[in-house]
Structure formats: C-alpha cells, structure tokens
C-alpha atoms as a PDB file:
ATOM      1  CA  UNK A   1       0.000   0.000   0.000  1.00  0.00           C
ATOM      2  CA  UNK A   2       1.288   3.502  -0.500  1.00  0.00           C
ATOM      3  CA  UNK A   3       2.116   5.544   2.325  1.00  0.00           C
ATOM      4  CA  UNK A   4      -0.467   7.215   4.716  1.00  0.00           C
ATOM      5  CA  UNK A   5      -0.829   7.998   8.068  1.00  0.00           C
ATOM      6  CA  UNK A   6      -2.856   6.132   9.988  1.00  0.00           C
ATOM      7  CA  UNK A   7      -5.955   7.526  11.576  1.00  0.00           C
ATOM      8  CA  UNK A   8      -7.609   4.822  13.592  1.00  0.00           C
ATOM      9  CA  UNK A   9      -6.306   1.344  15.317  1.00  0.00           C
ATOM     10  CA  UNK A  10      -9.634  -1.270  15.404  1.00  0.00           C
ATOM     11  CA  UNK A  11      -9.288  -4.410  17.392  1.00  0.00           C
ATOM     12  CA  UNK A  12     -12.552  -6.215  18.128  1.00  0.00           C
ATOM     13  CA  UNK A  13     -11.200  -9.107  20.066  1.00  0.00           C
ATOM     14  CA  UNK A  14      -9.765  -7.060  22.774  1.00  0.00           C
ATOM     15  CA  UNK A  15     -11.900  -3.582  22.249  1.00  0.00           C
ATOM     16  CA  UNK A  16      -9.776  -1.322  21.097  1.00  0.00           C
ATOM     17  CA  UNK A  17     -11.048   1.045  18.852  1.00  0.00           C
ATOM     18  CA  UNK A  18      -8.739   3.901  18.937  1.00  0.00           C
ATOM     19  CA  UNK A  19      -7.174   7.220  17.257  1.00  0.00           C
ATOM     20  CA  UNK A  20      -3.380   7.897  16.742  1.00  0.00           C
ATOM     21  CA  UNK A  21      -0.942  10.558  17.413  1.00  0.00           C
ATOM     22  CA  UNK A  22       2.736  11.012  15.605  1.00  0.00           C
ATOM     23  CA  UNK A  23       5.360   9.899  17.931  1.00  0.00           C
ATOM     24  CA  UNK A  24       9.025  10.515  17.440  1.00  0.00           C
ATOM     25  CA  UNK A  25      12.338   8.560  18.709  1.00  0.00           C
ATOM     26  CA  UNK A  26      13.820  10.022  21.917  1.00  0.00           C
ATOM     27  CA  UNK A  27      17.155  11.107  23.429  1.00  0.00           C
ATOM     28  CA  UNK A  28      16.882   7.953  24.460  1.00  0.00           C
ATOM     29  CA  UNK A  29      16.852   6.521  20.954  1.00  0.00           C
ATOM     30  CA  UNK A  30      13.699   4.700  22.094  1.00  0.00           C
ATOM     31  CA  UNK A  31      10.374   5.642  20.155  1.00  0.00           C
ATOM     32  CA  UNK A  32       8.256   8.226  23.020  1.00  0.00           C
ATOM     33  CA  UNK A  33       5.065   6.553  24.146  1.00  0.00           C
ATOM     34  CA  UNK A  34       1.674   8.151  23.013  1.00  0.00           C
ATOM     35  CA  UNK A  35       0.806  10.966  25.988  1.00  0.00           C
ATOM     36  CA  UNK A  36      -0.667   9.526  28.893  1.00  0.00           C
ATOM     37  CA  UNK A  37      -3.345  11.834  29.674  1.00  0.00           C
ATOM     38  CA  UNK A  38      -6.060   9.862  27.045  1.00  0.00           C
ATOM     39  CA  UNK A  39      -6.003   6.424  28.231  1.00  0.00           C
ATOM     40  CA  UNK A  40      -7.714   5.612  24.481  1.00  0.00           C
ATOM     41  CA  UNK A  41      -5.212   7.048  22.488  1.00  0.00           C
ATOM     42  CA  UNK A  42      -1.888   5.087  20.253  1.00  0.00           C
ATOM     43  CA  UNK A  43       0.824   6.541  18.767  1.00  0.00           C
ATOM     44  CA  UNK A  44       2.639   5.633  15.581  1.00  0.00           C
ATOM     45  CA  UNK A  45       6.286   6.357  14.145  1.00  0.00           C
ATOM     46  CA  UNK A  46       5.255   9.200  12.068  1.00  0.00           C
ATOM     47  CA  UNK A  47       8.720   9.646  10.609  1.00  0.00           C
ATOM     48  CA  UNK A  48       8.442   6.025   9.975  1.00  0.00           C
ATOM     49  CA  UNK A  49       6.576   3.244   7.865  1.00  0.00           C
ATOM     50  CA  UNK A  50       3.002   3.651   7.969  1.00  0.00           C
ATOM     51  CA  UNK A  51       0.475   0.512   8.370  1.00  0.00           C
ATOM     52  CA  UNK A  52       0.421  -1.233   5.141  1.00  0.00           C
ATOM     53  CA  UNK A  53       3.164  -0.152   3.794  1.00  0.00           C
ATOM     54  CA  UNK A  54       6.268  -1.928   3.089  1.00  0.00           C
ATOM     55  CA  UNK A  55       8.817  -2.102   5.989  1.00  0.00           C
ATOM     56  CA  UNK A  56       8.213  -2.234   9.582  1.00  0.00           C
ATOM     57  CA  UNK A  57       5.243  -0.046  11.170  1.00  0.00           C
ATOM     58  CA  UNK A  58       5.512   1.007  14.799  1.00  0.00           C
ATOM     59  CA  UNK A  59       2.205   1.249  16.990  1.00  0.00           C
ATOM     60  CA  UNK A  60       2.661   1.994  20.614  1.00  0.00           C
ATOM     61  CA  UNK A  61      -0.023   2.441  23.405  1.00  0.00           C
ATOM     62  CA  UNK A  62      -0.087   2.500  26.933  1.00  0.00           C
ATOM     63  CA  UNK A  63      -1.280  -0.823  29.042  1.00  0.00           C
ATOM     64  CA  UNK A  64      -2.548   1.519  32.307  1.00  0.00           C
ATOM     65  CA  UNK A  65      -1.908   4.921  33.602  1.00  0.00           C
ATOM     66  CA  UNK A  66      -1.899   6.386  37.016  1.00  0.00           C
ATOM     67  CA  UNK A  67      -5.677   5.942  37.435  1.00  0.00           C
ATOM     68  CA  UNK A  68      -7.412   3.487  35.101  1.00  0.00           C
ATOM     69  CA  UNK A  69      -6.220   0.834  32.235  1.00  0.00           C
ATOM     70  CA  UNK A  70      -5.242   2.205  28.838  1.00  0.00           C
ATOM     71  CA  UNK A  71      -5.981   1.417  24.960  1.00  0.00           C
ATOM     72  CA  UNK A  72      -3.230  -1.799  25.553  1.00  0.00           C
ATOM     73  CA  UNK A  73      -4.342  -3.229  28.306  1.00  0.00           C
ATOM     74  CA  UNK A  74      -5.618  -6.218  26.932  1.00  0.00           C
ATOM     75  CA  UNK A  75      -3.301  -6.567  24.510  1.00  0.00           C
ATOM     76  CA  UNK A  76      -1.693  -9.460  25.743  1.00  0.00           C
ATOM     77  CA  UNK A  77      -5.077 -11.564  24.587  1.00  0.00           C
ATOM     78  CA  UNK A  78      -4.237 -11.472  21.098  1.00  0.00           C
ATOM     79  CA  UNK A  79      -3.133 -14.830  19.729  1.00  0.00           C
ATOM     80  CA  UNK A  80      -1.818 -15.936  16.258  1.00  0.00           C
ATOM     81  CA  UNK A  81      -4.191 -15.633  13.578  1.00  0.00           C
ATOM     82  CA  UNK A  82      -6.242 -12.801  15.485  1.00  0.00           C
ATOM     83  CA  UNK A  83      -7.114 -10.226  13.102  1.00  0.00           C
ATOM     84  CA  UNK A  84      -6.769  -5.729  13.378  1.00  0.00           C
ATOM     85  CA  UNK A  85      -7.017  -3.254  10.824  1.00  0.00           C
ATOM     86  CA  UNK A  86      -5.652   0.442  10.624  1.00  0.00           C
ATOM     87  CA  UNK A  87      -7.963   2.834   8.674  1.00  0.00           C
ATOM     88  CA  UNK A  88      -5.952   5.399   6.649  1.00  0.00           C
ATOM     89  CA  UNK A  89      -6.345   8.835   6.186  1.00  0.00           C
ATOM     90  CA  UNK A  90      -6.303   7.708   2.377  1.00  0.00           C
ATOM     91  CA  UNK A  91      -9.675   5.969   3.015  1.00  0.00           C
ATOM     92  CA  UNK A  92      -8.195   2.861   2.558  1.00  0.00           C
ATOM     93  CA  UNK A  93      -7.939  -0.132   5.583  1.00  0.00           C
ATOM     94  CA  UNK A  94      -4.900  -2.198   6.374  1.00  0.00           C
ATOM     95  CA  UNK A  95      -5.933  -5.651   7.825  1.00  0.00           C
ATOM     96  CA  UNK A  96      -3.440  -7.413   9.673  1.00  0.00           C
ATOM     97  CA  UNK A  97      -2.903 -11.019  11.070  1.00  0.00           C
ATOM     98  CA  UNK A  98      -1.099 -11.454  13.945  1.00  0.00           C
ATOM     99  CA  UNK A  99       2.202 -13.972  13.813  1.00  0.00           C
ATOM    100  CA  UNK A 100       3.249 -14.022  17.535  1.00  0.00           C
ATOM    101  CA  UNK A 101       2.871 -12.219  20.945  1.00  0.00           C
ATOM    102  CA  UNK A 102       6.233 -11.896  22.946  1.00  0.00           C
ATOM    103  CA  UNK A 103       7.278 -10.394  25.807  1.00  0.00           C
ATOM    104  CA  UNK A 104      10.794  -9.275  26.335  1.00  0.00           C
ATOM    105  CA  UNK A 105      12.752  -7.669  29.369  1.00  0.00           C
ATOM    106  CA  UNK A 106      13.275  -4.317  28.659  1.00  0.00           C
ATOM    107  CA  UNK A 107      17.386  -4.540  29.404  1.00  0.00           C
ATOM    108  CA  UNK A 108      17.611  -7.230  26.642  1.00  0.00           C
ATOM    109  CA  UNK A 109      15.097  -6.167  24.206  1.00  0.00           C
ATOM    110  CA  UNK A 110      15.543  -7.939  20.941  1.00  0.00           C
ATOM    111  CA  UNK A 111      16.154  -4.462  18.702  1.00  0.00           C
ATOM    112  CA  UNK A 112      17.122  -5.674  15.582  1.00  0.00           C
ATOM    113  CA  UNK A 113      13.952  -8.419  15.863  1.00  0.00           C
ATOM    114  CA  UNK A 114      11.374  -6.399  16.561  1.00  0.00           C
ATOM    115  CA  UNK A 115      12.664  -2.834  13.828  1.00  0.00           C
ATOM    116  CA  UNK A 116      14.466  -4.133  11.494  1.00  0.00           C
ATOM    117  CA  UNK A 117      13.400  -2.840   7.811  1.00  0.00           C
ATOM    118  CA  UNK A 118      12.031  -5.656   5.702  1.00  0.00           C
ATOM    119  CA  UNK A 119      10.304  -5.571   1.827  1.00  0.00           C
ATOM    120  CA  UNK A 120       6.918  -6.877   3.589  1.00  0.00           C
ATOM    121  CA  UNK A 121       4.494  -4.952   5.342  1.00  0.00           C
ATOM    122  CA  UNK A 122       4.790  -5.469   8.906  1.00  0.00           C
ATOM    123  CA  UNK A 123       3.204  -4.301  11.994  1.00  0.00           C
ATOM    124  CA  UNK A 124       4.663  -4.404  15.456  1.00  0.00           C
ATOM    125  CA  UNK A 125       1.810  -3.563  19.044  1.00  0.00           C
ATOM    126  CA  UNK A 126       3.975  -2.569  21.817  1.00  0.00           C
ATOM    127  CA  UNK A 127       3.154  -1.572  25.418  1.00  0.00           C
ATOM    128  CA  UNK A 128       4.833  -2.564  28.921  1.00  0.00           C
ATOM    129  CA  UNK A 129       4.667  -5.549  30.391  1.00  0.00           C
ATOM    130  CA  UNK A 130       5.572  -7.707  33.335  1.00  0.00           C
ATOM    131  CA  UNK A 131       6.213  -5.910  36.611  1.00  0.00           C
ATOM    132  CA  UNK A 132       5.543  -2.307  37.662  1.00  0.00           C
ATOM    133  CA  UNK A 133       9.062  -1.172  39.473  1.00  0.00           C
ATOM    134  CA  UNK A 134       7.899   1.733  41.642  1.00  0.00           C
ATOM    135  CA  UNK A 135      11.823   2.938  42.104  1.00  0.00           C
ATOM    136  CA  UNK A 136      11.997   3.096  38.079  1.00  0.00           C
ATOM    137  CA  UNK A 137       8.627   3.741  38.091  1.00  0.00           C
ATOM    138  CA  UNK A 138       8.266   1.919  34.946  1.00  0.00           C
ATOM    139  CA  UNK A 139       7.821  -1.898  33.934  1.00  0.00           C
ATOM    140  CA  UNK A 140      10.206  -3.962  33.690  1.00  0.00           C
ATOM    141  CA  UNK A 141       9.022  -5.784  30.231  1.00  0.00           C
ATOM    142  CA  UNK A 142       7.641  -4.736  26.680  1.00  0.00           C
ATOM    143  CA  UNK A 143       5.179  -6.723  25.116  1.00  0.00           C
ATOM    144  CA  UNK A 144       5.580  -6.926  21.100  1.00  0.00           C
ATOM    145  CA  UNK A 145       2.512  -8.475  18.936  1.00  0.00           C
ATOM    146  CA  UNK A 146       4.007  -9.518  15.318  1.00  0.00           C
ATOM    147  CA  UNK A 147       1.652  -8.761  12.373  1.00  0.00           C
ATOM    148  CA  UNK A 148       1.658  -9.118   8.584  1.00  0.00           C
ATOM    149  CA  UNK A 149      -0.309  -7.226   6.523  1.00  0.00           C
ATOM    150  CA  UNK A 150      -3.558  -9.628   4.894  1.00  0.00           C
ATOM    151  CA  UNK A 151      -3.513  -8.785   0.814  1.00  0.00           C
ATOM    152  CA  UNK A 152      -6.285  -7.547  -0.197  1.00  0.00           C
ATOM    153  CA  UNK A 153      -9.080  -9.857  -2.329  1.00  0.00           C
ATOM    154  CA  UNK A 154      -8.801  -9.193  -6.046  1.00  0.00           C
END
C-alpha cells in the first residue's frame, strides 16, 4: 500500500477502537510513548513506515496509567491468527494477522527483531509488560505483537 498515516487502530477481540498521534524517537533513541493523559489514544512512528506499507510499522499504546487501564491493556489476549485493521487517512484499511505475541525484558530487548526494515508490510503492538518497578517507576518488560499485513481480495 502507499504511504499514509494512519488515523484509527480497530481491534474487536480485545476492544480497542482507537485514534493515533505522531510519535518521534527520543534522546533515548527509544520511540516516546503516546501521551498519557487519554487512556484511548496510540501513537505511531510518524517519521516512519506507515500501516500497510512496506517495511516495519511502529504502533505503541499505553497498558494503564496512574488511574485506570489504557488502549493496551488487553493486549496481551491477542493470539496468532487474530485479526486488526488500521484505517488510513487515504480511506483505505490495512488488515493485519497477527504472527506471535512476545514479551521481552526491557534490558535485553531484541532491537534488531522487533525494527528491522524488511520488503513486507509489517506491523509491530507494543506496550509494557511484566512488573511495575515503583523505584523506576516503569515496567520492567515490553510486550511486542508480530503482524503481517492480509492482501487484499482481487
């Protein structure tokens, strides 16, 4: 598909139905997470590949906040062969299938596995995972669904 930005993440398994914002890579070099303040809000690499479109698309959203669950919060549910779509602000919709859902500690985070470019159309969910560490105040995991982009019926 040819690039556009994305304009709404739909998950009916899990019920997610959800806008974006553009997020940027940090000082950090890690991508920033969507703002916290909307706990129904994800975030995509806008500098990036867009869903559906060849190469590696990033799509980040928070599992909780402070005071309530978030858009990811159920994320983990997903299984292989569970279906999303992105709608594009192109009109068109991505559907995706997903391949695998891995968690990973965030000191040994598998990089290269989870970015790297590739000539298919790829989608990676990510949120935190595993356990909140109040001195870091931050979890201690990331949890990564793999997706492929479905072609489309002729």
């Amino acid at each position: 598909m040819p690039r556009s930005a994305p304009t709404r993440l739909k998950i009916p398994k899990i019920g997610v139905d959800a806008p974006f914002t553009g997020l940027k890579i940090g000082s950090s070099g890690a991508l920033d997470p969507p703002p916290a303040d909307d706990t129904n809000l994800v975030g995509w690499h806008a500098s990036g590949i867009s869903p559906g479109e060849r190469g590696t698309a990033l799509i980040a959203g928070h599992l909780d906040t402070a005071t309530a669950p978030a858009v990811f919060a159920r994320l983990r549910e997903l299984k292989r062969g569970d279906r999303f779509e992105v709608r594009r602000a192109d009109g068109t919709t991505a559907v995706f299938l997903v391949d695998a859902v891995e968690s990973f500690r965030k000191d040994d985070f598998p990089d290269k596995r989870v970015y790297d470019d590739t000539p298919d159309a790829l989608v990676r969910l990510i949120t935190c995972a595993g356990a909140y560490d109040r001195k870091a105040k931050d979890y201690t995991e990331n949890l990564v669904v793999f997706a492929h982009l479905v072609p489309a019926a002729r």
